[in-house]
C-alpha atoms as a PDB file:
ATOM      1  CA  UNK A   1      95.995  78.962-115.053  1.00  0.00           C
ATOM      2  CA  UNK A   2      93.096  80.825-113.140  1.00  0.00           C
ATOM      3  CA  UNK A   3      93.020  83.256-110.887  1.00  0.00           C
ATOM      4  CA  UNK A   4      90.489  82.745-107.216  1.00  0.00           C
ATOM      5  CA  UNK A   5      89.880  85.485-105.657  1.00  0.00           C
ATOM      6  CA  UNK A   6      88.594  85.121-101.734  1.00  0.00           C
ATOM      7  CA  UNK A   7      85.400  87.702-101.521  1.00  0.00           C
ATOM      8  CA  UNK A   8      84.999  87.169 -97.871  1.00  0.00           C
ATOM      9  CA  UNK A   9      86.183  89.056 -94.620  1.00  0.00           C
ATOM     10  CA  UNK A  10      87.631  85.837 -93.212  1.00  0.00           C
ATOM     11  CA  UNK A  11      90.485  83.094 -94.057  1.00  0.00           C
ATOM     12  CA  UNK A  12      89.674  80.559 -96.324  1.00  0.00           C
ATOM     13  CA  UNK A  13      91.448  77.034 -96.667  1.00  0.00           C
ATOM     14  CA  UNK A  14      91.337  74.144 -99.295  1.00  0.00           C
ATOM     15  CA  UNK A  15      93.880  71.369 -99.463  1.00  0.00           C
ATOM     16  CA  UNK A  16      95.742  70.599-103.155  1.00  0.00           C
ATOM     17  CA  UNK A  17      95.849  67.628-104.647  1.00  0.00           C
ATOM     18  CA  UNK A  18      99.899  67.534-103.797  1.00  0.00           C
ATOM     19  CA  UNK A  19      98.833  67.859 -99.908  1.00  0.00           C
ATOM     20  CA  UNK A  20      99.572  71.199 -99.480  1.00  0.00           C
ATOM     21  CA  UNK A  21      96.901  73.476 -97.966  1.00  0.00           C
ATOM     22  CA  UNK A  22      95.783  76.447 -99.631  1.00  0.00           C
ATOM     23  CA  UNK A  23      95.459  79.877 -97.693  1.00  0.00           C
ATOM     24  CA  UNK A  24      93.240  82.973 -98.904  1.00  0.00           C
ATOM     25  CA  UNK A  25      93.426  85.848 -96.843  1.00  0.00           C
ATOM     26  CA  UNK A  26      90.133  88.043 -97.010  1.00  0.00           C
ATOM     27  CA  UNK A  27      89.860  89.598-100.844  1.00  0.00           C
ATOM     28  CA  UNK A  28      93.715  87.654-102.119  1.00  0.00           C
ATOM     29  CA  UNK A  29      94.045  86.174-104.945  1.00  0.00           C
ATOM     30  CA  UNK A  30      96.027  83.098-106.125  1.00  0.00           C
ATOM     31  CA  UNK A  31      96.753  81.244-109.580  1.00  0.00           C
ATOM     32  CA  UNK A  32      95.471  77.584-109.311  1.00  0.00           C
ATOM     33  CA  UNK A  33      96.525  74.995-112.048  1.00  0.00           C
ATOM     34  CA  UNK A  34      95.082  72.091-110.413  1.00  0.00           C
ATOM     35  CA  UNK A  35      91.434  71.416-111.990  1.00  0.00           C
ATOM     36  CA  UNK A  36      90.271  69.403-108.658  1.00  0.00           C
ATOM     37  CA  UNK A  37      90.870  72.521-106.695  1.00  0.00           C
ATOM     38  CA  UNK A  38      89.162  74.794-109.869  1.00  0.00           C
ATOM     39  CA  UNK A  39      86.128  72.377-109.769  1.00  0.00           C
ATOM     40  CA  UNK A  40      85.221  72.491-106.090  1.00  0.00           C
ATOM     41  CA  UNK A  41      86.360  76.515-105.543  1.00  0.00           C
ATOM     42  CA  UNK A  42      84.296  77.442-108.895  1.00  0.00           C
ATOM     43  CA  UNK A  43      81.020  75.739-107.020  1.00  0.00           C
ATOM     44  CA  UNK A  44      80.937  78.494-103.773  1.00  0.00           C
ATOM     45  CA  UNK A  45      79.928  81.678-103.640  1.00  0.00           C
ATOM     46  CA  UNK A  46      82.682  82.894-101.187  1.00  0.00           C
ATOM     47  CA  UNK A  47      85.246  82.483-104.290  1.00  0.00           C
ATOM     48  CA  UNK A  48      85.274  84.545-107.430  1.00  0.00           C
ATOM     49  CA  UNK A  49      86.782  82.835-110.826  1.00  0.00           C
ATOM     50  CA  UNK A  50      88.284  84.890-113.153  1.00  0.00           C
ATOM     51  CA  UNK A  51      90.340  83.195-116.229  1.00  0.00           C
ATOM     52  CA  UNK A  52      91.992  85.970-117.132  1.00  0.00           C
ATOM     53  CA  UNK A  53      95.069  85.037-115.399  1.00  0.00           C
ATOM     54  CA  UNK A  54      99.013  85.922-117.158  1.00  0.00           C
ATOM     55  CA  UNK A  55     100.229  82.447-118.075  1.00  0.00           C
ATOM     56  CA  UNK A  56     104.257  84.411-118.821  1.00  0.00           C
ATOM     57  CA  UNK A  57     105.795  87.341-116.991  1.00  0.00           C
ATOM     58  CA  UNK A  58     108.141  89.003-118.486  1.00  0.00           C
ATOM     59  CA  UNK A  59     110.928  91.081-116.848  1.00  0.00           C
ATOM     60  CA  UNK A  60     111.440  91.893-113.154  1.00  0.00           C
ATOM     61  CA  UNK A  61     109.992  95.841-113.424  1.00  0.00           C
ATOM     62  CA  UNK A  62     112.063  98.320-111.937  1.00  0.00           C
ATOM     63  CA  UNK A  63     113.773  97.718-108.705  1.00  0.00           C
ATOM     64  CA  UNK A  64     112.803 100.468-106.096  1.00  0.00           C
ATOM     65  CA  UNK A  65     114.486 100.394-103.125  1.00  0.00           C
ATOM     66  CA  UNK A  66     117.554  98.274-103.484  1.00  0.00           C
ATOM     67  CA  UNK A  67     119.868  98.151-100.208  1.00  0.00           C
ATOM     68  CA  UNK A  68     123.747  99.234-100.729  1.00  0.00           C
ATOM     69  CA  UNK A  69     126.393  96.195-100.359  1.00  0.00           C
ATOM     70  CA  UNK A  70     127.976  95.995 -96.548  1.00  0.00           C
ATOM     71  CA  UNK A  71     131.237  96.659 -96.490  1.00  0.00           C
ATOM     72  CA  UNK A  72     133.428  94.070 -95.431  1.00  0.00           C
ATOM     73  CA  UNK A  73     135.860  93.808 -92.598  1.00  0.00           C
ATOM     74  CA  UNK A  74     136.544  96.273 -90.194  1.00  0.00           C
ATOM     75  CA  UNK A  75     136.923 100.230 -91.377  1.00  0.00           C
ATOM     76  CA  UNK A  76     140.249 101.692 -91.276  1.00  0.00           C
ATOM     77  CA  UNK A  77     141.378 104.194 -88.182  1.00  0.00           C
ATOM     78  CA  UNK A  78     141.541 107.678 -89.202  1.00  0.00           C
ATOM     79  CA  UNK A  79     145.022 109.721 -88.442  1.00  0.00           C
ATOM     80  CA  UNK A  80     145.555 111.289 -85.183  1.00  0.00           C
ATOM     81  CA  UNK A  81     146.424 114.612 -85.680  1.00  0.00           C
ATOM     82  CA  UNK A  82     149.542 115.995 -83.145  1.00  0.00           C
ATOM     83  CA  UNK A  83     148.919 118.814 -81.159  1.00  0.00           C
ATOM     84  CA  UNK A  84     151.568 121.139 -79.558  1.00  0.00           C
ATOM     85  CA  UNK A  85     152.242 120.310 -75.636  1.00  0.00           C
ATOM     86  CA  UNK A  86     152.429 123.359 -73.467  1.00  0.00           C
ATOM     87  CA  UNK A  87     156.457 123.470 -72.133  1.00  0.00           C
ATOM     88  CA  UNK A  88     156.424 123.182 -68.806  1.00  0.00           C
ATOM     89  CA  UNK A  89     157.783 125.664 -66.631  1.00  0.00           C
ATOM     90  CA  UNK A  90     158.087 129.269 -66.410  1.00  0.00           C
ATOM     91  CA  UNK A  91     159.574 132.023 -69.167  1.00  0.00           C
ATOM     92  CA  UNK A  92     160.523 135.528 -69.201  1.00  0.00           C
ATOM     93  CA  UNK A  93     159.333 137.155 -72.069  1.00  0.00           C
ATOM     94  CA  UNK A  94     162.192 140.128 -70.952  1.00  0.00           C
ATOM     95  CA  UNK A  95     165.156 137.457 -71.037  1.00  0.00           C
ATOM     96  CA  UNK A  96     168.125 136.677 -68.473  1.00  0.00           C
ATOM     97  CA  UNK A  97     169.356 139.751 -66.410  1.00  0.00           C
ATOM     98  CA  UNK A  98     172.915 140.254 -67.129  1.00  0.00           C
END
């Protein structure tokens, strides 16, 4: 594997062997495998080859940023709480006249 790097300001496109087209956005780089590609990329000056490229990763890294689960279903309804009605009506705080 090599790594091409695009040195340009602009977007830069070669088609694979496979059909696929190939898109570098100004200063990306991409892995190639395929030596037609590597053999016409490695003869302009807009491209920069470096072989240096990591053939095995190993391990994801640390995940920053992970997103919590969403709960499922609908939530439950929270308790009403009662509150004392005002009796209706009038009351002597003295009591009935005898």
């Amino acid at each position: 594997m090599v790594k091409v790097t695009n040195k340009t300001d602009g977007v830069l496109t070669r088609r694979h062997p496979s059909g696929t087209i190939l898109k570098w956005a100004p200063r990306q780089s991409k892995e190639i495998t395929s030596e037609r590609v590597l053999a016409e990329v490695s003869k302009q000056e807009c491209f920069e080859v470096t072989e240096s490229a990591v053939e095995n990763k190993v391990g994801a890294g640390v995940k920053t940023h992970v997103k919590p689960t969403k709960p499922r279903g609908r939530p439950p309804k929270a308790a009403k709480k009662e509150v004392a009605k005002p009796k209706k009506g009038l009351k002597s705080k003295k009591g009935k006249a005898d």
